[in-house]
C-alpha atoms as a PDB file:
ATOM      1  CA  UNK A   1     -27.754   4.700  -1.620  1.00  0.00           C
ATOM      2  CA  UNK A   2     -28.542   8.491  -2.130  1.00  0.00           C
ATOM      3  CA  UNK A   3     -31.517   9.809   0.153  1.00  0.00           C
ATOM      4  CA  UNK A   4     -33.963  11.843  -2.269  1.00  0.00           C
ATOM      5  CA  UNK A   5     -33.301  15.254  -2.532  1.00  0.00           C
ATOM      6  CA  UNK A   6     -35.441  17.525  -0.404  1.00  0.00           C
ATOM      7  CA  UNK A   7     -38.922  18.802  -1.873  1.00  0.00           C
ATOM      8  CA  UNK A   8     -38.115  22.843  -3.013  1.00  0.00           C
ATOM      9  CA  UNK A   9     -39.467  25.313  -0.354  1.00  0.00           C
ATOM     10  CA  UNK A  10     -40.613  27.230  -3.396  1.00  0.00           C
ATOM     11  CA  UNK A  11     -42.025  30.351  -1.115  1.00  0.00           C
ATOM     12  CA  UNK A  12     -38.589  30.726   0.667  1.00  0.00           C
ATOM     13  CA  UNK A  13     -36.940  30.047  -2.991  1.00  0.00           C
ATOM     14  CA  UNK A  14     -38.944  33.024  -4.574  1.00  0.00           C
ATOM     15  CA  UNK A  15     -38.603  35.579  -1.625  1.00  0.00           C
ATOM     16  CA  UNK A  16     -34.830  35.004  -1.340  1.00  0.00           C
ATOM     17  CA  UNK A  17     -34.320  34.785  -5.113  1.00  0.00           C
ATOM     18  CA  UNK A  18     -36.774  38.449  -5.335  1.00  0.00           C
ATOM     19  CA  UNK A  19     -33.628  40.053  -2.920  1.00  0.00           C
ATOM     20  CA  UNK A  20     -30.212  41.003  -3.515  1.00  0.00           C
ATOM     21  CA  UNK A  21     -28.096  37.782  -3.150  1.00  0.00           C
ATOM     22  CA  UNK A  22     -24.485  37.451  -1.768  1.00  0.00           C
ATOM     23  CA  UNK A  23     -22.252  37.451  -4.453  1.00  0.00           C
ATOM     24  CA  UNK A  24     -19.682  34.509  -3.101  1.00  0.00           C
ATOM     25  CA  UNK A  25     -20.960  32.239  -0.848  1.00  0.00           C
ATOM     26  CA  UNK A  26     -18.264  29.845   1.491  1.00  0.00           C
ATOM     27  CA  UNK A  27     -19.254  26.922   3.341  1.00  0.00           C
ATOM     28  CA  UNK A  28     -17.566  25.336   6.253  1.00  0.00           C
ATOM     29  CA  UNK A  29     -18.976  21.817   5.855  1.00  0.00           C
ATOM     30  CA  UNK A  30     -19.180  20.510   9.276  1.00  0.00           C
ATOM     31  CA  UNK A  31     -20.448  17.546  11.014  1.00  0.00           C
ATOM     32  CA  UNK A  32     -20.248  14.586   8.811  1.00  0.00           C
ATOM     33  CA  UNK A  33     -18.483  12.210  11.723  1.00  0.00           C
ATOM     34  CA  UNK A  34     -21.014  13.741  14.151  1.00  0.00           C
ATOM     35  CA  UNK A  35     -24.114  13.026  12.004  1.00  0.00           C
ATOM     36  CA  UNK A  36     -22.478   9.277  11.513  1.00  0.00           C
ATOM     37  CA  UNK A  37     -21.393   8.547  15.044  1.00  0.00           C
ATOM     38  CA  UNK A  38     -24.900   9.542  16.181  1.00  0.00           C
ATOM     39  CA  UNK A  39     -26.497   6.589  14.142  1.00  0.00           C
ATOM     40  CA  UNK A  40     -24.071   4.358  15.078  1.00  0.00           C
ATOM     41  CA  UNK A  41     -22.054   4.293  11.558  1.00  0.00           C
ATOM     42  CA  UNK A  42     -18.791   4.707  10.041  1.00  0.00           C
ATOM     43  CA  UNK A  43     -17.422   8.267  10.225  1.00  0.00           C
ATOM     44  CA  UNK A  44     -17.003   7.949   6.322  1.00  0.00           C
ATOM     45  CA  UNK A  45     -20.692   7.147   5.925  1.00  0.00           C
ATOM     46  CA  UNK A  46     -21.351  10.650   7.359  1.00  0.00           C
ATOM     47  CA  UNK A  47     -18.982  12.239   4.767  1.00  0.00           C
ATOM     48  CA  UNK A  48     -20.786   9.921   1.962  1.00  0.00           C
ATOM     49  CA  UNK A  49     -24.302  11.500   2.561  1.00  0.00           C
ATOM     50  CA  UNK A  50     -22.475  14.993   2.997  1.00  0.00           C
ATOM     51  CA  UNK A  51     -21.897  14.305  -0.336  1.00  0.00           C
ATOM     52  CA  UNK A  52     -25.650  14.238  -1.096  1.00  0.00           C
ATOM     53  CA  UNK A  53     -25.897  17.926   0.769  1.00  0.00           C
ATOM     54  CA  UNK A  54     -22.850  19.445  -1.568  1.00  0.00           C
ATOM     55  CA  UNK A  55     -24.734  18.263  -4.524  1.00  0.00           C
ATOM     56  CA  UNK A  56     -28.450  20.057  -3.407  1.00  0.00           C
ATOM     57  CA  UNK A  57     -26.907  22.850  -1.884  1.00  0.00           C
ATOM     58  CA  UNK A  58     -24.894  23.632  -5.374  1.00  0.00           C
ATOM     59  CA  UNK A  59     -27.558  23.166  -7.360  1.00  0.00           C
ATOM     60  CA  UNK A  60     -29.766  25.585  -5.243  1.00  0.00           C
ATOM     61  CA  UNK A  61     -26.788  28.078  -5.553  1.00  0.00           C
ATOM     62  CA  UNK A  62     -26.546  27.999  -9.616  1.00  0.00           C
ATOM     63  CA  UNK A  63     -30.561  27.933 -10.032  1.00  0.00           C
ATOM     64  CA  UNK A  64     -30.762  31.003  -7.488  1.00  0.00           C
ATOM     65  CA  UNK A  65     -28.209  32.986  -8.907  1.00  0.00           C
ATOM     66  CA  UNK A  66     -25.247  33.175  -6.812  1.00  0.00           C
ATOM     67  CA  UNK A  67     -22.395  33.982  -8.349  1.00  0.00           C
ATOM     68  CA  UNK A  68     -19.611  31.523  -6.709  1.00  0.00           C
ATOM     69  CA  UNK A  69     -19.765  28.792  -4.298  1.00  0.00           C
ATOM     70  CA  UNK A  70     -16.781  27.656  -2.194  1.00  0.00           C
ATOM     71  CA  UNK A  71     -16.731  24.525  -0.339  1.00  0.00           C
ATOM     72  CA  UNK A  72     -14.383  23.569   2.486  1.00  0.00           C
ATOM     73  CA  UNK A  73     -13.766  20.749   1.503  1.00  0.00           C
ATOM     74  CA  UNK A  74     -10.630  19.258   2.978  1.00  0.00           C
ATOM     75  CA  UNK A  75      -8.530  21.379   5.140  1.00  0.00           C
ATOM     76  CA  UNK A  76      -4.366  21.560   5.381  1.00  0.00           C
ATOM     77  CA  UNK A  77      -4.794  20.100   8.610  1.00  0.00           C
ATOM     78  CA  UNK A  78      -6.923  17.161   7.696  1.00  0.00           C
ATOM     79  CA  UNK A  79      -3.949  14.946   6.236  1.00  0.00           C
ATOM     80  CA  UNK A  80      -3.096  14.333  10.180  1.00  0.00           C
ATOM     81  CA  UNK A  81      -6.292  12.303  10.531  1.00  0.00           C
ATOM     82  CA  UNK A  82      -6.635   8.701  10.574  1.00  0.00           C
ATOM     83  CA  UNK A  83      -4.877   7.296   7.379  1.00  0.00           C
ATOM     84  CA  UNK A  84      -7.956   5.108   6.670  1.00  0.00           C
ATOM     85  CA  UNK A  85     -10.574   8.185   7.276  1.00  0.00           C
ATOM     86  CA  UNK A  86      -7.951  10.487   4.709  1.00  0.00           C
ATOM     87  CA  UNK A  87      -7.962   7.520   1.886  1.00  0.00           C
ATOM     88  CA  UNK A  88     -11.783   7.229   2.057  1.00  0.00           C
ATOM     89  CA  UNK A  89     -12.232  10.903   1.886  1.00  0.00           C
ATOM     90  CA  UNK A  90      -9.907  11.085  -1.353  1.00  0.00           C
ATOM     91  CA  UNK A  91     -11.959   8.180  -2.419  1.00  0.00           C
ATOM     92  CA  UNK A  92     -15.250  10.216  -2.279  1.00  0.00           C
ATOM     93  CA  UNK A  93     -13.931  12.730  -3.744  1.00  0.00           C
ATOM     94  CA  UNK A  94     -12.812  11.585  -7.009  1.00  0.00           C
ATOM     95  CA  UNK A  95     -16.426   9.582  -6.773  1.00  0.00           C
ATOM     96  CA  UNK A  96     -17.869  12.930  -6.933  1.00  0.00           C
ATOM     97  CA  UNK A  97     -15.626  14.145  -9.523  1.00  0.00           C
ATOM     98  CA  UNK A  98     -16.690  11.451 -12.147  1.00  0.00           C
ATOM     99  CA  UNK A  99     -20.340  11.562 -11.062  1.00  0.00           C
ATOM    100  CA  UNK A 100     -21.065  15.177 -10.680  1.00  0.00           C
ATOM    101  CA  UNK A 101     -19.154  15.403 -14.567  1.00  0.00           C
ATOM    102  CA  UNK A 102     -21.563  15.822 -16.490  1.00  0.00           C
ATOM    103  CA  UNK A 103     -24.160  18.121 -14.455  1.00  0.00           C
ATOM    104  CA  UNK A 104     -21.164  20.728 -13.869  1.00  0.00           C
ATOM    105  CA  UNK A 105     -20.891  20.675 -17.732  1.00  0.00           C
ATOM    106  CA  UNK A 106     -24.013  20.466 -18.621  1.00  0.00           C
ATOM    107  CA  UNK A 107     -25.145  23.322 -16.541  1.00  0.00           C
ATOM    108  CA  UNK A 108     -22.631  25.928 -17.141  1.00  0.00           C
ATOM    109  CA  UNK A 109     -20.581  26.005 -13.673  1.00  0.00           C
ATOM    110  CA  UNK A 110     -17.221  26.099 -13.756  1.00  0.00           C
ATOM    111  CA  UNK A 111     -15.361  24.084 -11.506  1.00  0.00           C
ATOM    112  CA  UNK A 112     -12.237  25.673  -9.506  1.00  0.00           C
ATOM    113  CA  UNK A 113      -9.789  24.408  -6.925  1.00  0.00           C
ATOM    114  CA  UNK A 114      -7.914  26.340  -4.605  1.00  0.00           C
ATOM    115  CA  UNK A 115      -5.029  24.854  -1.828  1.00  0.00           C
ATOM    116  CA  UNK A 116      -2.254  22.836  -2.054  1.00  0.00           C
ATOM    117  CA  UNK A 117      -3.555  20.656  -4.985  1.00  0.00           C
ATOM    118  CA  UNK A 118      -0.403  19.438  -5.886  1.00  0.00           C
ATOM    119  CA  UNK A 119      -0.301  17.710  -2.294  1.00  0.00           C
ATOM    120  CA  UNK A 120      -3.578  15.226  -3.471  1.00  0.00           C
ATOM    121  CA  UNK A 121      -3.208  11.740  -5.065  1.00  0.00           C
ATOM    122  CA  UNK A 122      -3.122  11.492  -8.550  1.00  0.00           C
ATOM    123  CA  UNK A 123      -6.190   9.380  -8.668  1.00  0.00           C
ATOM    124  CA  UNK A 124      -7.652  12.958  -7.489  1.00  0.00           C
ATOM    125  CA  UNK A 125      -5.413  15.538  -9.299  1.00  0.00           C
ATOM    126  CA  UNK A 126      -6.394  14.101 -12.642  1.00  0.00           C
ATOM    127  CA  UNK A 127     -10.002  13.679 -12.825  1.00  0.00           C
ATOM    128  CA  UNK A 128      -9.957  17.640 -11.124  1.00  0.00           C
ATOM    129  CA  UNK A 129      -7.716  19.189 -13.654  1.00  0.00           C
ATOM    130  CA  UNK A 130      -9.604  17.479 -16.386  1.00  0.00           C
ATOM    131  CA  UNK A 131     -12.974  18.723 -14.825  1.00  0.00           C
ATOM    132  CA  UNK A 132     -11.399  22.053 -14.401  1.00  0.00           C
ATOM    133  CA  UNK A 133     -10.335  22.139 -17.932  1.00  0.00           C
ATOM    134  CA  UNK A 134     -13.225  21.291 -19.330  1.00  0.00           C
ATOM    135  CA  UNK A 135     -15.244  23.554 -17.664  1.00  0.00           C
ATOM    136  CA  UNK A 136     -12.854  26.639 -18.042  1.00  0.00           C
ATOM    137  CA  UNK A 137     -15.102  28.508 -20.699  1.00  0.00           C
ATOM    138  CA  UNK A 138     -18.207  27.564 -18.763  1.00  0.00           C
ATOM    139  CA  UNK A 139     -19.959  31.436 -17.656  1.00  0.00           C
ATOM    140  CA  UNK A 140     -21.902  30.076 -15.205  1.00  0.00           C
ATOM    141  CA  UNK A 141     -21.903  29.861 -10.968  1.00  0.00           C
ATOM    142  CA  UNK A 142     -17.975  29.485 -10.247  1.00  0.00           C
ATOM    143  CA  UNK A 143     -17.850  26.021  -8.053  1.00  0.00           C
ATOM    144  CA  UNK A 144     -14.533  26.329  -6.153  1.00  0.00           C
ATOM    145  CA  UNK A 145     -13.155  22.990  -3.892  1.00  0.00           C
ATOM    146  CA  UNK A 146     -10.974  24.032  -1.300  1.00  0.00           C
ATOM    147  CA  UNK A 147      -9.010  21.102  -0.625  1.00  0.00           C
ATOM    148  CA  UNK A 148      -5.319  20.732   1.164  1.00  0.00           C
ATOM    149  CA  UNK A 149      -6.865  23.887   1.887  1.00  0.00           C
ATOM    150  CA  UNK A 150      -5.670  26.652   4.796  1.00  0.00           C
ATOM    151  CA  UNK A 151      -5.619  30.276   4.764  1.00  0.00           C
ATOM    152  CA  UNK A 152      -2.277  31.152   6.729  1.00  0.00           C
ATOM    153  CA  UNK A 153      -0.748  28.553   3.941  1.00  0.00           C
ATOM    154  CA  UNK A 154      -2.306  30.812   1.657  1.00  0.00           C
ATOM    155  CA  UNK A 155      -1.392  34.007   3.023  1.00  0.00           C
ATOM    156  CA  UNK A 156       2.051  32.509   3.625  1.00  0.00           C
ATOM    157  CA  UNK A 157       2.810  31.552   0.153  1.00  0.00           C
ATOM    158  CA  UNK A 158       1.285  35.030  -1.035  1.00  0.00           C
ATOM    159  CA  UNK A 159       3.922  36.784   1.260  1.00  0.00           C
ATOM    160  CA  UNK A 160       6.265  34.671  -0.331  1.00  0.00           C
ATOM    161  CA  UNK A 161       5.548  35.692  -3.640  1.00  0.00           C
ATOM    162  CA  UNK A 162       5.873  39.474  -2.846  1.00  0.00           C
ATOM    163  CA  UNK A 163       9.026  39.346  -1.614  1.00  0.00           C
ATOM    164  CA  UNK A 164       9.738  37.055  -4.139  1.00  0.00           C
ATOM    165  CA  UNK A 165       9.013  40.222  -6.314  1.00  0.00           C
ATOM    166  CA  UNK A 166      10.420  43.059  -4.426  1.00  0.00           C
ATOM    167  CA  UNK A 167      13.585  40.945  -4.767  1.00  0.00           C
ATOM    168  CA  UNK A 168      13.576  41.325  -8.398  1.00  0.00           C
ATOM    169  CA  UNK A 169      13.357  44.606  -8.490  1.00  0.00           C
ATOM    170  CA  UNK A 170       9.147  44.113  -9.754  1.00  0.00           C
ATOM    171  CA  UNK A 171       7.477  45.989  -7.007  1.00  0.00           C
ATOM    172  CA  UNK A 172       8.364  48.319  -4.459  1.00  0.00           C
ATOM    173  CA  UNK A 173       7.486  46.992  -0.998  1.00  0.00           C
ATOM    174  CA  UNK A 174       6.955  50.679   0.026  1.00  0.00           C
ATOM    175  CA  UNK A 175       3.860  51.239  -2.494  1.00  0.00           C
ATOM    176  CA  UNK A 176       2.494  47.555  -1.638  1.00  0.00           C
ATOM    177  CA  UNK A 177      -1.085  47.494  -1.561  1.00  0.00           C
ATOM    178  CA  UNK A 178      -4.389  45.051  -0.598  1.00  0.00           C
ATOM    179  CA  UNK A 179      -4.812  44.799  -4.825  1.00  0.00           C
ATOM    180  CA  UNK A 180      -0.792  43.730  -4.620  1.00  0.00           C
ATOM    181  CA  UNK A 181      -1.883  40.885  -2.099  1.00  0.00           C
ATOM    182  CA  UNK A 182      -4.891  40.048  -3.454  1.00  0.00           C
ATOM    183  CA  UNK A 183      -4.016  39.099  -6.492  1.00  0.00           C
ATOM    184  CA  UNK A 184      -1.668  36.486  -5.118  1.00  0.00           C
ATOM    185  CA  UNK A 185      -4.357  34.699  -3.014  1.00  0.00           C
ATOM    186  CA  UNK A 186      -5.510  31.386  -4.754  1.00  0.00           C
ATOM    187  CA  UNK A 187      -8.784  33.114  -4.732  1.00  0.00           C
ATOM    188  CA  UNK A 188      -7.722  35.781  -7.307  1.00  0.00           C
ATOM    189  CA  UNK A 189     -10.455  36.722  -9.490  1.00  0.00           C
ATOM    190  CA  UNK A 190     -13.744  35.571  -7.449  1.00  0.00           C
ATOM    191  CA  UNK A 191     -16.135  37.909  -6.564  1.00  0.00           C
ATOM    192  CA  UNK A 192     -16.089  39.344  -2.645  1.00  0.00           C
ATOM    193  CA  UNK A 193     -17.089  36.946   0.215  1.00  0.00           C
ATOM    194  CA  UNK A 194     -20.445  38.345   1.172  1.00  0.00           C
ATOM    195  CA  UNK A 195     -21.446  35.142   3.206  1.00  0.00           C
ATOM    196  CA  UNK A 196     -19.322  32.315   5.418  1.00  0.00           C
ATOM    197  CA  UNK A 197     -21.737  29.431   6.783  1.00  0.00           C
ATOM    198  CA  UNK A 198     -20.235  26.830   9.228  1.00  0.00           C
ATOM    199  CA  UNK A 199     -22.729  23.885  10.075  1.00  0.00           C
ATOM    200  CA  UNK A 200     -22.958  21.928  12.788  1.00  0.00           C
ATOM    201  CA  UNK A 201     -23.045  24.435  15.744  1.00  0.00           C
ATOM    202  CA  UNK A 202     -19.475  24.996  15.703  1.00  0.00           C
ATOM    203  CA  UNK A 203     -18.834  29.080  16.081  1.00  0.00           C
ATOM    204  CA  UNK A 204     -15.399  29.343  14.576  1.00  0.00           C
ATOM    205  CA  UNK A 205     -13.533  29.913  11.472  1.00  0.00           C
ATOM    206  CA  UNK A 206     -11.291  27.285  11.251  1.00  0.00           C
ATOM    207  CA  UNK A 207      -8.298  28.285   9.388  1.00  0.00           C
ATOM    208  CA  UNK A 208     -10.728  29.043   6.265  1.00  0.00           C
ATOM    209  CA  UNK A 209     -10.330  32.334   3.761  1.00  0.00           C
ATOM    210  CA  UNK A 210      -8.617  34.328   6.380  1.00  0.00           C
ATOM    211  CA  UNK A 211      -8.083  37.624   4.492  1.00  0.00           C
ATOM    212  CA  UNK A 212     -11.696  37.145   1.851  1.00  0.00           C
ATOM    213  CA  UNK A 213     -14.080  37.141   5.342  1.00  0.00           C
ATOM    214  CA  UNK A 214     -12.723  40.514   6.832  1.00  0.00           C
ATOM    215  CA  UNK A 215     -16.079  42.095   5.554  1.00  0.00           C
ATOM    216  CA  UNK A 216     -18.445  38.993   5.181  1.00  0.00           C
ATOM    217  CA  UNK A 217     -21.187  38.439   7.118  1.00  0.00           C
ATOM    218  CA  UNK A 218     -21.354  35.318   9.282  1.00  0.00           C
ATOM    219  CA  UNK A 219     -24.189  32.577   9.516  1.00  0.00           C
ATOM    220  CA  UNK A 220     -23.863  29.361  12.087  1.00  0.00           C
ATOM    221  CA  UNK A 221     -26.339  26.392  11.576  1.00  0.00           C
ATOM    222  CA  UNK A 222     -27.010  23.802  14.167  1.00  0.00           C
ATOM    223  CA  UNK A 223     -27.790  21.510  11.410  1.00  0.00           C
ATOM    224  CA  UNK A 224     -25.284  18.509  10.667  1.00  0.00           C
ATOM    225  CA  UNK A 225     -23.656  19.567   6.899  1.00  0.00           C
ATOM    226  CA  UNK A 226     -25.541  16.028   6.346  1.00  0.00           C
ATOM    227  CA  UNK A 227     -28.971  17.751   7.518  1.00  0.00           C
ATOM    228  CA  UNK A 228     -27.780  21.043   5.689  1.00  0.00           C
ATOM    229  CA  UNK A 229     -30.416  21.049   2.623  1.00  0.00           C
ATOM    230  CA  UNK A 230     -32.254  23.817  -0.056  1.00  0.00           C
ATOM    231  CA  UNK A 231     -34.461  24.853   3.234  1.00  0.00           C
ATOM    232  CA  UNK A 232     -31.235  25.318   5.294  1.00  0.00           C
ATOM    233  CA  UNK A 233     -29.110  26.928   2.539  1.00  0.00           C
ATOM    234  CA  UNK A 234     -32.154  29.329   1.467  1.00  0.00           C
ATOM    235  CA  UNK A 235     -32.730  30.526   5.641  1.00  0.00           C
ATOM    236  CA  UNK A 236     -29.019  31.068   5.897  1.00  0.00           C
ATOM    237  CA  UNK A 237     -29.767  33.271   2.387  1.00  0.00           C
ATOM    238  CA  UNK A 238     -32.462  34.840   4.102  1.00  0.00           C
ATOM    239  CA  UNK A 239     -30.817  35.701   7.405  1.00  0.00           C
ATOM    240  CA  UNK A 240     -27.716  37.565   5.362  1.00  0.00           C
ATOM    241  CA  UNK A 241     -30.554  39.258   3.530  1.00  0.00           C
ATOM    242  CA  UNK A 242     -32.143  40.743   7.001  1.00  0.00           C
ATOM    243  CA  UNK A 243     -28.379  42.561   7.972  1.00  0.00           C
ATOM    244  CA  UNK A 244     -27.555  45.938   7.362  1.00  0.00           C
ATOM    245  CA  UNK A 245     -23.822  45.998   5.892  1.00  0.00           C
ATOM    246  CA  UNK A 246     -22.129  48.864   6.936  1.00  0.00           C
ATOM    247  CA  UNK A 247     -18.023  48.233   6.001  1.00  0.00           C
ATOM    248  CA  UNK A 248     -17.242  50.638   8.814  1.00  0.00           C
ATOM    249  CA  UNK A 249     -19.461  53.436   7.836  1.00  0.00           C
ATOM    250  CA  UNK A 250     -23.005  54.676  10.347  1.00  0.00           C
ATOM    251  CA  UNK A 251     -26.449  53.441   9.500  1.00  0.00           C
ATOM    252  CA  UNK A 252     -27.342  56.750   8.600  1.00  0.00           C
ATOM    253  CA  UNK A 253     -24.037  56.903   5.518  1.00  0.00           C
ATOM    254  CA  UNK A 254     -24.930  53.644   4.483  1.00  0.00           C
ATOM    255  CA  UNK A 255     -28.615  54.695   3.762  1.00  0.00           C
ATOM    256  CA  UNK A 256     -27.594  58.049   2.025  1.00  0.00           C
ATOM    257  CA  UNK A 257     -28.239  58.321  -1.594  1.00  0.00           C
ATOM    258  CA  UNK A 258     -24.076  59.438  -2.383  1.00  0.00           C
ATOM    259  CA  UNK A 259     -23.011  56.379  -0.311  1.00  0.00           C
ATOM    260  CA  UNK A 260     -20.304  54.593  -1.533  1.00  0.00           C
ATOM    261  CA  UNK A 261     -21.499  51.319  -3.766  1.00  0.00           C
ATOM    262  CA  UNK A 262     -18.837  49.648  -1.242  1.00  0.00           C
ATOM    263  CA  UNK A 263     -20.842  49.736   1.276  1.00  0.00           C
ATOM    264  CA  UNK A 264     -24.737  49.089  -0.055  1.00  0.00           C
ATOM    265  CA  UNK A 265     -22.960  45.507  -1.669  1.00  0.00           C
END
């Protein structure tokens, strides 16, 4: 059964929500078997109350104002775990499909899924495309899974699809430009990646949105992703809020009045 949901730190809510927020927000979700092994439990009861954390940690997101949340949620490189740890993780997942249904719709998110979807059971693939489809229109936060997830696949099959192109005569590879690649990511349309958190004391990137971090600013958390509540989400928040984002320029260009917007985001 679900733990409550933390009580609000509402002073650390209203001084985070009073500065500017990163636009796009990923999370490397980290330490699920960890936080289970530790109490002596089932690695997949560790990814059942990470479940809890992906639901607080979204709703904190939306009610704050961020613009898009992505999740890692299930990595390329996961299928080659345990075939009984794999089927209970696509088991949670389509439990969180059906359950989280009708707060995604109800509260304006719209959910999106990047990765090699195709590659998930269709006890999965359906209840996400219908989730997806019926929250197209939705104008709120952008909720994005990343699941069969990996970003040299997704660099790889972006690659593919330019040469695909310069083979047809639709773009000449000498003019090729980041816009050209960019809009062949999975993550086309999303706003920047401002902020990548990892949890569990892990400092490394794991394979996740390759090209979108070159700029973002990096946060790692000690905490479990099963410990990783509103509190932990909002100092992570906080701490991006304290750095100075330069995008290659000095401190003193990024401070002038004629600066670039590029680099005050």
């Amino acid at each position: 059964m679900d733990r409550p949901l933390t009580v609000l730190p509402t002073a650390l809510e209203a001084q985070v929500k009073a500065r500017p927020l990163p636009r796009h927000v990923g999370i490397i979700m980290d330490g699920n078997g960890r936080w289970a092994e530790l109490r002596g439990q089932p690695r997949l009861e560790g990814h059942r109350e990470g479940s809890v954390s992906v639901r607080e940690v979204t709703r904190t997101a939306r009610r704050i104002g961020v613009q898009a949340l992505t999740l890692y949620a299930f990595s390329s490189q996961n299928w080659a775990r345990p075939a009984e740890e794999v089927a209970g993780l696509m088991d949670l997942l389509r439990e969180y499909l059906e359950s989280e249904r009708a707060e995604i719709l109800d509260n304006g998110i719209r959910l999106n899924a990047i990765g090699e979807v195709d590659k998930l059971p269709r006890y999965v693939r359906e209840p996400l495309e219908r989730l997806r489809a019926d929250s197209a229109h939705n104008t709120g936060m952008v909720l994005t899974l990343a699941l069969s997830y990996g970003g040299r696949e997704e660099l790889l099959r972006a690659a593919r699809d330019l040469a695909q192109a310069a083979a047809r005569g639709e773009l000449d590879p000498a003019h090729l430009d980041a816009d050209d690649l960019e809009s062949r990511l999975w993550t086309a349309g999303l706003p920047p990646v401002d902020l990548i958190v990892r949890t569990s004391g892990e400092q490394r990137i794991s394979n996740f949105l390759l090209w979108q971090l070159a700029y973002a600013e990096l946060c790692f958390t000690d905490a479990l992703w099963p410990d990783f509540r509103t509190e932990e989400f909002l100092r992570c928040l906080s701490q991006f809020q304290g750095r100075e984002r330069r995008f290659g320029l000095t401190s003193a260009q990024v401070n002038r009045d004629d600066t670039p917007q590029r680099a005050k985001a």
